[in-house]
Protein backbone atom coordinates (compact mmCIF):
# COMPACT_ATOMS: atom_id res chain seq x y z
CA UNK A 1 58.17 45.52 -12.63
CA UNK A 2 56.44 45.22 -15.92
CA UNK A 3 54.59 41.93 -14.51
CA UNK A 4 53.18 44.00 -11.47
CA UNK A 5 52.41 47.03 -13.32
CA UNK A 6 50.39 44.69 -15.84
CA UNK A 7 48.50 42.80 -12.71
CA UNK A 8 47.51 45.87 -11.13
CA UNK A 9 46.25 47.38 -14.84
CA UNK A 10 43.69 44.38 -14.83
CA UNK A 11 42.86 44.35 -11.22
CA UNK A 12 41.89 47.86 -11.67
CA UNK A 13 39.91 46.42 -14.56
CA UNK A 14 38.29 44.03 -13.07
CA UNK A 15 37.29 45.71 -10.22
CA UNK A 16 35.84 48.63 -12.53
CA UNK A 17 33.64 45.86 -14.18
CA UNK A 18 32.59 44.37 -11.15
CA UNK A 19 31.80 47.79 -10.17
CA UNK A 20 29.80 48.48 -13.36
CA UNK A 21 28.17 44.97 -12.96
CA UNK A 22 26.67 45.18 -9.47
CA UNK A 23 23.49 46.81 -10.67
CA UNK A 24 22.93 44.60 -12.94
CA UNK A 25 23.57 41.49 -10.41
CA UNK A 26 21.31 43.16 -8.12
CA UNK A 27 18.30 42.83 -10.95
CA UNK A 28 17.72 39.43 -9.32
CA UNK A 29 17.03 40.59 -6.07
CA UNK A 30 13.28 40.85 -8.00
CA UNK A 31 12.59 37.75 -9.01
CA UNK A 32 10.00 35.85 -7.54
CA UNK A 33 10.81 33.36 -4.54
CA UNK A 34 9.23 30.29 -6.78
CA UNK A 35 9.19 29.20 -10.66
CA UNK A 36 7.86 26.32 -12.54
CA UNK A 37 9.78 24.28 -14.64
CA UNK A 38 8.42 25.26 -17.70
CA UNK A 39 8.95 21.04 -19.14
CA UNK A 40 8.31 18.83 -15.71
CA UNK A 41 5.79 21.92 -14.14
CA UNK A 42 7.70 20.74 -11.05
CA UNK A 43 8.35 23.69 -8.55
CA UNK A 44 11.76 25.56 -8.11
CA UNK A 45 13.27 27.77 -5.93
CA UNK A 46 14.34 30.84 -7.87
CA UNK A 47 17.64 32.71 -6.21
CA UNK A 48 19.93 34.05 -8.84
CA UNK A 49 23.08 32.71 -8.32
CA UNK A 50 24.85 35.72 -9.79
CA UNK A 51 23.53 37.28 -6.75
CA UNK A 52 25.38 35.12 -4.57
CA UNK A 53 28.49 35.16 -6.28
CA UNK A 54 28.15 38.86 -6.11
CA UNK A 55 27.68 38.74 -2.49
CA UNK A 56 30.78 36.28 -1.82
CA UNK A 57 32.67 38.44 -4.18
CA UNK A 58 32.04 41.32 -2.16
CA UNK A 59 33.03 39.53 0.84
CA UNK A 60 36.41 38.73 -0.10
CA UNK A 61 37.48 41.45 -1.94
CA UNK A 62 36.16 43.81 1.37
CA UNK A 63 38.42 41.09 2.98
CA UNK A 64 41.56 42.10 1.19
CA UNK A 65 40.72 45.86 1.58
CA UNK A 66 39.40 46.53 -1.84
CA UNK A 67 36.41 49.55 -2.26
CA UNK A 68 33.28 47.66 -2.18
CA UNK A 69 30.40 50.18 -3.22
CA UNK A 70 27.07 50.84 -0.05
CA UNK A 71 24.76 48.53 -2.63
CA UNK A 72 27.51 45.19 -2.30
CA UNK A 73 27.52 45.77 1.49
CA UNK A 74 24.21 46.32 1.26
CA UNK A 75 23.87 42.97 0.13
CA UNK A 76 26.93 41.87 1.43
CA UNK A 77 24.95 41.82 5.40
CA UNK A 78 22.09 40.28 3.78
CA UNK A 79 23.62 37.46 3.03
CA UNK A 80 22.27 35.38 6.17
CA UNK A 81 19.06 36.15 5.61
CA UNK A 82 18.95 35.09 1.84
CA UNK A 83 20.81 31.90 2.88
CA UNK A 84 17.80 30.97 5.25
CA UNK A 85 15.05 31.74 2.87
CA UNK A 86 16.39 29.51 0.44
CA UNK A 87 16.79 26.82 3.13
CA UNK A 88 13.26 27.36 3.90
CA UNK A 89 11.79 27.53 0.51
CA UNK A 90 13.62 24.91 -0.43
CA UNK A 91 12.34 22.48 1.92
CA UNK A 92 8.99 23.97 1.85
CA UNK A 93 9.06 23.19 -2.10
CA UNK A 94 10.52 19.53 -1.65
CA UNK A 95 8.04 18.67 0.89
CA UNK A 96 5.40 19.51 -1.41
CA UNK A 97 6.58 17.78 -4.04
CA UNK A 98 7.28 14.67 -1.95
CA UNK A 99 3.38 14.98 -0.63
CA UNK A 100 1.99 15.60 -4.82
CA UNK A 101 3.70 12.28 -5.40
CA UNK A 102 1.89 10.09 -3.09
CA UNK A 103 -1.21 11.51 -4.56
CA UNK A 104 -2.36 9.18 -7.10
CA UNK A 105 -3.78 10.51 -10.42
CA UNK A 106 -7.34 8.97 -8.83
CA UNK A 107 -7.13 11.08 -5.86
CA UNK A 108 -6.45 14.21 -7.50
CA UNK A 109 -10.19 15.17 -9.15
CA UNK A 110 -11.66 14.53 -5.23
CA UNK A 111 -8.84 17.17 -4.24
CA UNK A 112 -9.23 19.60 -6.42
CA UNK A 113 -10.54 21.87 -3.60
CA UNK A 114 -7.49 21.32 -1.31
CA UNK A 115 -5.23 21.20 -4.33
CA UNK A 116 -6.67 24.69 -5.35
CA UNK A 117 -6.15 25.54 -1.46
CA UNK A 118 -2.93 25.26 -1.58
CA UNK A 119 -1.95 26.38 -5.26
CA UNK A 120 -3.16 29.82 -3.71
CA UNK A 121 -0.86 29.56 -0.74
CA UNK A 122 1.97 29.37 -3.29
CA UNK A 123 0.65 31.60 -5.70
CA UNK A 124 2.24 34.95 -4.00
CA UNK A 125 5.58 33.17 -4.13
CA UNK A 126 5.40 32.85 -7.98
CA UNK A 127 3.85 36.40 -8.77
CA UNK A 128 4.05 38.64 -6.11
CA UNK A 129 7.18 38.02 -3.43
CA UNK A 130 10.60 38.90 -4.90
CA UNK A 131 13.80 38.47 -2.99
CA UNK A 132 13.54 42.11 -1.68
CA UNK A 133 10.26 41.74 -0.12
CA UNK A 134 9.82 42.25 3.34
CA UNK A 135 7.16 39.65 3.98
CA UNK A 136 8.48 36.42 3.60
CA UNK A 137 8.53 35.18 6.86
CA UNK A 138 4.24 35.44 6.68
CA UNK A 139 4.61 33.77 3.02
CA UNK A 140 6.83 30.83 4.74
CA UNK A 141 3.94 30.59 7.82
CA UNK A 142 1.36 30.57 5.33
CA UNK A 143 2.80 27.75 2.69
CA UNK A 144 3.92 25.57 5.75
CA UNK A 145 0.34 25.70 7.52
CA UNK A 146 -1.55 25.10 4.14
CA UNK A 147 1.29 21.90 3.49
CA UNK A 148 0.53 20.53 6.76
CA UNK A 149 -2.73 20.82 6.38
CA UNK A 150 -2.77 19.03 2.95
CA UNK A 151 -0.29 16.13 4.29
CA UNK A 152 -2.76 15.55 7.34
CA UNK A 153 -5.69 15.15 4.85
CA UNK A 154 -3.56 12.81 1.88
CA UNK A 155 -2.10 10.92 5.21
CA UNK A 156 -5.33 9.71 6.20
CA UNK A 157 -6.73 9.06 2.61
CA UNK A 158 -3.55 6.97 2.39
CA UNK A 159 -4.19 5.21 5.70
CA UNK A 160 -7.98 4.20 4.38
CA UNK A 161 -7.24 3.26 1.16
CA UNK A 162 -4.15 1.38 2.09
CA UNK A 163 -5.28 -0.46 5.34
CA UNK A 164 -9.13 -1.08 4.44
CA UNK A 165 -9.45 -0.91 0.63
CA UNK A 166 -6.15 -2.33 -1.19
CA UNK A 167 -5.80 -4.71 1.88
CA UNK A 168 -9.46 -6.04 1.30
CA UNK A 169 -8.77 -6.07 -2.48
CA UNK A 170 -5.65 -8.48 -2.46
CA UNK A 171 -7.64 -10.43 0.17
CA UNK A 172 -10.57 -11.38 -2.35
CA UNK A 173 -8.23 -12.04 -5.37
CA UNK A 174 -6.08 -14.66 -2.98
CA UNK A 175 -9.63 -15.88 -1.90
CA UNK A 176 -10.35 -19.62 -3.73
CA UNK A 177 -14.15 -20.28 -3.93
CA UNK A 178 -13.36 -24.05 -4.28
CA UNK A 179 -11.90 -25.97 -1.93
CA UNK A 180 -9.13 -28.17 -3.59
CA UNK A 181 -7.03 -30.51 -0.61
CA UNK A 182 -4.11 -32.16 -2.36
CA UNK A 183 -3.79 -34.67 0.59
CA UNK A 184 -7.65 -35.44 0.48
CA UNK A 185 -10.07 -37.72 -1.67
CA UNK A 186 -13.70 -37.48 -1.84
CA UNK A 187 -16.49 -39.41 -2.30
CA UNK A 188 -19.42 -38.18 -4.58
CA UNK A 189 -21.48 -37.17 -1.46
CA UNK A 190 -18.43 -35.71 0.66
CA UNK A 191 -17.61 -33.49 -2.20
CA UNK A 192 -20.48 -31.99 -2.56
CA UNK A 193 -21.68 -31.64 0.82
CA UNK A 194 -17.66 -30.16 1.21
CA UNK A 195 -17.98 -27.44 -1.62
CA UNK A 196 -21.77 -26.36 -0.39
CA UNK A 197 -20.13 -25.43 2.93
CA UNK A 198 -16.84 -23.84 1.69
CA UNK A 199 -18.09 -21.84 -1.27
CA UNK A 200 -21.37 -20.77 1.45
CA UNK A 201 -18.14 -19.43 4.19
CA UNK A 202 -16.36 -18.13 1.41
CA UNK A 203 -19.16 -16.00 -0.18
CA UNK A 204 -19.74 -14.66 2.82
CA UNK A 205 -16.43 -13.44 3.68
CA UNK A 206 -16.23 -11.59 0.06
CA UNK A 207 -19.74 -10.50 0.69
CA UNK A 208 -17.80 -9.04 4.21
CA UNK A 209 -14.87 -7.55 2.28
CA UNK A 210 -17.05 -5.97 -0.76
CA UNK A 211 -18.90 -4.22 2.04
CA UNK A 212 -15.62 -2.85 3.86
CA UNK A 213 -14.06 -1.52 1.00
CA UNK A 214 -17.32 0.26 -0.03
CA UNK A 215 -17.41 1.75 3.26
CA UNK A 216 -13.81 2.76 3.60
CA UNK A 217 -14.47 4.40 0.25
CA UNK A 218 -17.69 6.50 1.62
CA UNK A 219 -15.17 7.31 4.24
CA UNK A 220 -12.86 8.71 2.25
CA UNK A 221 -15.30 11.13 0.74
CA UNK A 222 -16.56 12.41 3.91
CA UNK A 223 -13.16 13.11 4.87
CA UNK A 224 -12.63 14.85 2.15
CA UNK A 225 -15.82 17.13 2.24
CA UNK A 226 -14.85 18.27 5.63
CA UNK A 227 -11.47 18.22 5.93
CA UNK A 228 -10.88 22.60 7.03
CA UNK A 229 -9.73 24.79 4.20
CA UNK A 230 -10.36 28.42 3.66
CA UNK A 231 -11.76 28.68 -0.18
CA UNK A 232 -14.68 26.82 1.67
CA UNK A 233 -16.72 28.46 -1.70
CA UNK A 234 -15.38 25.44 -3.68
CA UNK A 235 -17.02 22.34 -3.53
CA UNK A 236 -16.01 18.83 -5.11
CA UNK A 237 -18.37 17.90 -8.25
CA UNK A 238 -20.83 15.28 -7.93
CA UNK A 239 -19.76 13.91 -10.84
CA UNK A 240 -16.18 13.65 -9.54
CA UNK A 241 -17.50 11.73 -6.33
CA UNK A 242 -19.58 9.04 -8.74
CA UNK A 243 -15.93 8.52 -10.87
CA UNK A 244 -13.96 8.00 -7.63
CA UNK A 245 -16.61 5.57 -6.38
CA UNK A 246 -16.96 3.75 -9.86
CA UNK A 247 -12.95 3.51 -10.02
CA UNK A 248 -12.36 1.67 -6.90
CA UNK A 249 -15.94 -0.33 -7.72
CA UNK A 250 -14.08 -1.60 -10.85
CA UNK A 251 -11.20 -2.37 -8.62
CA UNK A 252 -13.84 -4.53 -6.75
CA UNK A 253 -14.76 -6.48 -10.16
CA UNK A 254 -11.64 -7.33 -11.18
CA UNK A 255 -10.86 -8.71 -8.10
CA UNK A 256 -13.89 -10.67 -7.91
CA UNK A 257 -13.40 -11.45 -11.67
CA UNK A 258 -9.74 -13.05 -10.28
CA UNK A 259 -10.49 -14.65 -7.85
CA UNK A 260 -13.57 -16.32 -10.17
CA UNK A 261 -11.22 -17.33 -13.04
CA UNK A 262 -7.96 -18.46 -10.17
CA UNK A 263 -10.99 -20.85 -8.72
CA UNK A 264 -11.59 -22.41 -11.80
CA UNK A 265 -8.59 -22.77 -12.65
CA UNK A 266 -7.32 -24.31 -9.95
CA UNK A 267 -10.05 -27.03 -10.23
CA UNK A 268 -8.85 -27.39 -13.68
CA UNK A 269 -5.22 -28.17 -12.34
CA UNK A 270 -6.62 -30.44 -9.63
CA UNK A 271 -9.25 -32.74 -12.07
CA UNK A 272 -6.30 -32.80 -14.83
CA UNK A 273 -2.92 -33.44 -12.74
CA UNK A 274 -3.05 -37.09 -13.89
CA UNK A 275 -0.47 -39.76 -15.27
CA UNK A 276 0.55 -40.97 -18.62
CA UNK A 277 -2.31 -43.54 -17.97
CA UNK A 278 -4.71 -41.19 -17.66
CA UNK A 279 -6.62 -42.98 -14.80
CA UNK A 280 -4.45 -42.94 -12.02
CA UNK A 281 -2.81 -39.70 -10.49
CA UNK A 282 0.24 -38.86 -8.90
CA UNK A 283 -1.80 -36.57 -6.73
CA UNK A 284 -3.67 -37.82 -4.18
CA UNK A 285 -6.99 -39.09 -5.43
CA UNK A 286 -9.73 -36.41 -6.24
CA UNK A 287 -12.75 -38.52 -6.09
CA UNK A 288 -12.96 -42.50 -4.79
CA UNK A 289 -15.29 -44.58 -7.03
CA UNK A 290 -16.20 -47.68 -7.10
CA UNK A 291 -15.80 -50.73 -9.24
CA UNK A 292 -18.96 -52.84 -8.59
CA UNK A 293 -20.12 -56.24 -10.28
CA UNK A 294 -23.87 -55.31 -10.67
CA UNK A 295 -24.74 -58.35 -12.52
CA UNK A 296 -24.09 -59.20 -15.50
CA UNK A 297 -21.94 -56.21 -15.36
CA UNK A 298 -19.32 -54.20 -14.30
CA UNK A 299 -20.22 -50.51 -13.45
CA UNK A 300 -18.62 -47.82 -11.64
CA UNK A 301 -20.26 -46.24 -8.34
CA UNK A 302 -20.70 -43.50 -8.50
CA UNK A 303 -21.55 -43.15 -12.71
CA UNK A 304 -18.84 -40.54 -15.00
CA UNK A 305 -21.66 -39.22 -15.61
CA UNK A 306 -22.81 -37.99 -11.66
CA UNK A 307 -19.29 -37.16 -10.95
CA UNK A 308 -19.56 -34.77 -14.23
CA UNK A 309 -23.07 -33.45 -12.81
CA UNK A 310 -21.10 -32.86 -9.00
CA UNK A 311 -18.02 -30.68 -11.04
CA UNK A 312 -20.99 -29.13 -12.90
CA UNK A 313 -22.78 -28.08 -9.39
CA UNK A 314 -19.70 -27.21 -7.68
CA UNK A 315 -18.07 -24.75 -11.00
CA UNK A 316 -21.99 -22.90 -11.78
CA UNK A 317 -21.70 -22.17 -7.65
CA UNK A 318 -18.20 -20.69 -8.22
CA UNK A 319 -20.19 -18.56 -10.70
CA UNK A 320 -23.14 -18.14 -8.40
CA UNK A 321 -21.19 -16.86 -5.43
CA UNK A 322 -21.07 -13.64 -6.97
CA UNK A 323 -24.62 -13.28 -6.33
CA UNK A 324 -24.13 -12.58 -2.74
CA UNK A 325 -21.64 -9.29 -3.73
CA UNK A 326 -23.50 -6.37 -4.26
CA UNK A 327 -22.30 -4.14 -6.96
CA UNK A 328 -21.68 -0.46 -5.47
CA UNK A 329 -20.71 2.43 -6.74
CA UNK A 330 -20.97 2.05 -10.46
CA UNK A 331 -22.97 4.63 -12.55
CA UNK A 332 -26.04 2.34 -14.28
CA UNK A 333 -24.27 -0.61 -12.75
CA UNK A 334 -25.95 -4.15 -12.29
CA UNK A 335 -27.35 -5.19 -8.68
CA UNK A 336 -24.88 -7.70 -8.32
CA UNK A 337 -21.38 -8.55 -9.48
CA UNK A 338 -22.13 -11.48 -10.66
CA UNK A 339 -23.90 -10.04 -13.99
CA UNK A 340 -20.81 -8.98 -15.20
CA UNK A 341 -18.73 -11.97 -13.74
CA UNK A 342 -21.34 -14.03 -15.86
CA UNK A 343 -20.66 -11.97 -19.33
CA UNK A 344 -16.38 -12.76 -18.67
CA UNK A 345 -15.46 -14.38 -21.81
CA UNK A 346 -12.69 -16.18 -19.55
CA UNK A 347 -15.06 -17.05 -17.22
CA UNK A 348 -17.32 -18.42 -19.61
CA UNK A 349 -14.68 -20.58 -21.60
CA UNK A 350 -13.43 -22.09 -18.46
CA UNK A 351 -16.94 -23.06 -17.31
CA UNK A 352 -17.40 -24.84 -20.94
CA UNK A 353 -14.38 -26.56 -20.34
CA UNK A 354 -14.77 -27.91 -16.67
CA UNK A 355 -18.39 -28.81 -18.10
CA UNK A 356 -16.83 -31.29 -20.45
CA UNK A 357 -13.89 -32.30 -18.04
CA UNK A 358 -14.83 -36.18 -18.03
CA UNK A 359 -15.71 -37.16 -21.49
CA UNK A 360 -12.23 -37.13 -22.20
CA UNK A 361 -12.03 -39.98 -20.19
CA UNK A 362 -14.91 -42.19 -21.17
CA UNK A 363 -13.22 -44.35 -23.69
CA UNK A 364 -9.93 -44.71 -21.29
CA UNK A 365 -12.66 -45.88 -18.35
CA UNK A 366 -14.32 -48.07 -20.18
CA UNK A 367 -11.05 -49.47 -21.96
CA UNK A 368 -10.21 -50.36 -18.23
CA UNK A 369 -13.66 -52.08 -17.41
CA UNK A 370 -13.59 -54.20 -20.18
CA UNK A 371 -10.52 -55.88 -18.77
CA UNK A 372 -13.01 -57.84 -16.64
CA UNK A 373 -14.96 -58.72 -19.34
CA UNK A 374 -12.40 -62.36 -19.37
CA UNK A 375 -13.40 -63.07 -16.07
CA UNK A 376 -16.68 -62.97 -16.11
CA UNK A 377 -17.16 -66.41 -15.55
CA UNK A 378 -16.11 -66.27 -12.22
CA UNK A 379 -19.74 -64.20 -11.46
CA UNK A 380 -21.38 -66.37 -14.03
CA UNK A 381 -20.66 -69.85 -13.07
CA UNK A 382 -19.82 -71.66 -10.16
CA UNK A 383 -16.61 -69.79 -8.11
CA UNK A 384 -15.51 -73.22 -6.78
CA UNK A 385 -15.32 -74.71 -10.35
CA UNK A 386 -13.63 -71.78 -11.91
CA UNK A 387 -10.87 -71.74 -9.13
CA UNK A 388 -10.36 -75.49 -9.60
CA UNK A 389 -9.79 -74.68 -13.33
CA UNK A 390 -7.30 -72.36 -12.97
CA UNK A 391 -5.64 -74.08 -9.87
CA UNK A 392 -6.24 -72.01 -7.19
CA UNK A 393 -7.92 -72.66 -3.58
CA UNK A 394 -11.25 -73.87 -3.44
CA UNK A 395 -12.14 -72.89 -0.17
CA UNK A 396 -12.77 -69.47 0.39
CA UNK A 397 -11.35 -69.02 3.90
CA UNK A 398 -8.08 -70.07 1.74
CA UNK A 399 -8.54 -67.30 -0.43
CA UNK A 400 -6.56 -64.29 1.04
CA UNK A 401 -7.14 -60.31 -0.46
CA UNK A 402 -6.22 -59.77 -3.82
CA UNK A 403 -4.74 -63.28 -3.91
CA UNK A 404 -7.52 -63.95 -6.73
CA UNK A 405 -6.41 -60.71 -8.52
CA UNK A 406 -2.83 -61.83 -8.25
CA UNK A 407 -3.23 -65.58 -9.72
CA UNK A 408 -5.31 -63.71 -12.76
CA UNK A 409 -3.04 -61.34 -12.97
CA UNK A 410 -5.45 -58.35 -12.53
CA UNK A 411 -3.98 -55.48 -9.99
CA UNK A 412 -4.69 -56.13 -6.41
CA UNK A 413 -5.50 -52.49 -5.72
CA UNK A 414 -8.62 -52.71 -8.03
CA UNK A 415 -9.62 -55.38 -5.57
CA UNK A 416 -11.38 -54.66 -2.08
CA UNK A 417 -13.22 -57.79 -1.19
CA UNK A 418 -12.68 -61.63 -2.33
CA UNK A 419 -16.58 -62.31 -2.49
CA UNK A 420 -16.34 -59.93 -5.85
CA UNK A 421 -19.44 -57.85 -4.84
CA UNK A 422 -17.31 -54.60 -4.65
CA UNK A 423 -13.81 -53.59 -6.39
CA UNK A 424 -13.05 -50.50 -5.66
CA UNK A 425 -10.91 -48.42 -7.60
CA UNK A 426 -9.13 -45.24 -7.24
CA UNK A 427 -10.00 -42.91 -9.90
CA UNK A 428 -8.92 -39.36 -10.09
CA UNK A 429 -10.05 -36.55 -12.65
């Protein structure tokens, strides 16, 4: 008996508190719908939850036949409605939040207009509307038309500058402006007739790009200057417009600028991928020269120095193809790209170095050549004689290729002809 009298004594206790509590719990019925994180700024939905426990308290306890006072009940048949408003708000909020994070910090100056918009849509839900309002079905219309409105406009931005502008962007820094066939050699003519073509087609198709994304950037500012909104009053700055055309402008250099310093240094890869011997290559040959008796010597066809001149030609058009890229968008910028492409440090240290890419092998060249230097008596005195002498065939139709080479015990592949008027030799840089 004692147990029971002591349960009801604090059920009659608690339900005096609750009693004394409900007015208190009812204080959040005027809070406003929205708040800002006051850390993240991020947007919240504000419902008290001592308002809902109040309201499922009241539930049960009218359940079990306890007094629940007209201002619970009150609340208490509320409870659907305050359960759907949250749903609403809530997805209202996260939608928005979803759509502020595809807006990149760049976009977000060009906006300002719709951002503002929209910020006023929301506004009432932060200062004005509480819980106990009776107009927050128009306040839900409003912030969902103004959010659809805003995701139409970012969705198409996105589309632009996704599909025409990054696209375009990634295309130019994968673009080579040399072209660099590990399965191919050249001769001093076929290189440079091959590289006039190439870099001419690839110049072009930048000069193609650059234009696109310049364009698709144009577009986006249209689209943003007309897209519908009702604080029509507010226009985008100038000045805003020039910094959102000089970003993505930039964006255009650097790609340029990469795809500039990737050329070269592919080129660098290709004239360096050589052997321990540093004349031969495990890649297939870059450039075919000749070894040619040009009496009394032995010379190479064509000279270090003209294949030096051809790597010259083909690395200052590299630089030059830049020329073709006009340089939009940039406040006091150049004409062209290639003004700043020129003033690259990078760019400038790797044309230095491609400049120079052959003297390195001068010495190792002519270390090579002057291995015929001991059998120059086979130009300089009589061929039947000197085969005699060394006891080989003194008929020439008995002379088979690189059978001369063999006996002397030079390599055959430096050998392309038995009459010794041409040797060539496979050189690669």
């Amino acid at each position: 008996m004692q147990v029971a009298k002591a349960l009801v004594e604090f059920e009659t206790l608690w339900h005096q508190a609750w009693l004394k509590g409900i007015e208190q719990q009812r204080a959040g019925l005027q809070a406003p719908l929205l708040v800002r994180h006051p850390d993240t700024g991020q947007l919240l939905v504000n419902l008290d939850k001592e308002l809902m426990q109040l309201i499922r308290e009241a539930k049960y306890l009218q359940l079990i036949g306890v007094h629940v006072p007209e201002a619970a009940r009150t609340l208490l048949l509320q409870e659907e409605k305050f359960k759907f408003y949250f749903a609403q708000l809530s997805y209202a909020v996260h939608e928005y939040e979803q759509l502020m994070s595809r807006v990149q910090p760049v976009f977000k100056p060009l906006l300002k207009p719709h951002l503002e918009d929209m910020e006023k849509k929301i506004a009432p839900g932060m200062f004005i509307l509480t819980w106990a309002s009776m107009n927050i079905d128009g306040y839900l219309h409003r912030f969902k038309q103004g959010l659809a409105r805003l995701e139409e406009l970012v969705r198409k931005m996105l589309d632009i500058v996704d599909n025409r502008v990054v696209a375009n962007l990634e295309a130019v820094q994968a673009t080579l402006l040399v072209e660099l066939p590990a399965d191919r050699s050249f001769t001093y003519e076929e290189f440079i007739s091959a590289q006039e073509k190439f870099q001419k087609s690839q110049a072009e198709a930048l000069a193609v790009r650059n234009g696109e994304v310049a364009r698709a950037i144009e577009d986006v500012i249209t689209l943003v200057q007309t897209h519908p909104r009702e604080n029509t009053e507010v226009t985008v700055e100038e000045n805003e417009v020039n910094l959102f055309r000089s970003y993505y402008s930039n964006l255009m250099y650097k790609s340029i600028l990469l795809a500039t310093q990737h050329s070269f240094a592919a080129m660098k890869r290709r004239l360096g991928s050589k052997t321990a011997t540093g004349i031969f290559y495990m890649e297939r040959p870059f450039f075919d020269v000749d070894v040619e008796l040009k009496l009394p010597n032995i010379t190479l066809n064509p000279t270090l120095d003209g294949i030096q001149e051809a790597i010259n030609t083909t690395a200052k058009a590299i630089l030059q193809g830049s020329r073709l890229l006009k340089c939009w968008g940039m406040i006091n910028g150049p004409p062209t790209y290639y003004d700043l492409i020129a003033q690259d440090k990078e760019v400038v240290k790797s044309v230095l170095l491609l400049t120079g890419s052959v003297e390195g092998i001068k010495q190792q060249v002519s270390d090579y050549l002057s291995n015929f230097a001991k059998y120059s008596f086979l130009w300089k005195e009589s061929l039947q004689v000197s085969c005699k002498a060394c006891g080989m065939p003194t008929q020439m139709e008995e002379i088979g290729d690189g059978l001369v080479w063999d006996r002397l015990g030079v390599p055959a592949s430096c050998v392309a002809a038995s009459s010794l008027n041409v040797l060539p030799v496979v050189l690669q840089f």
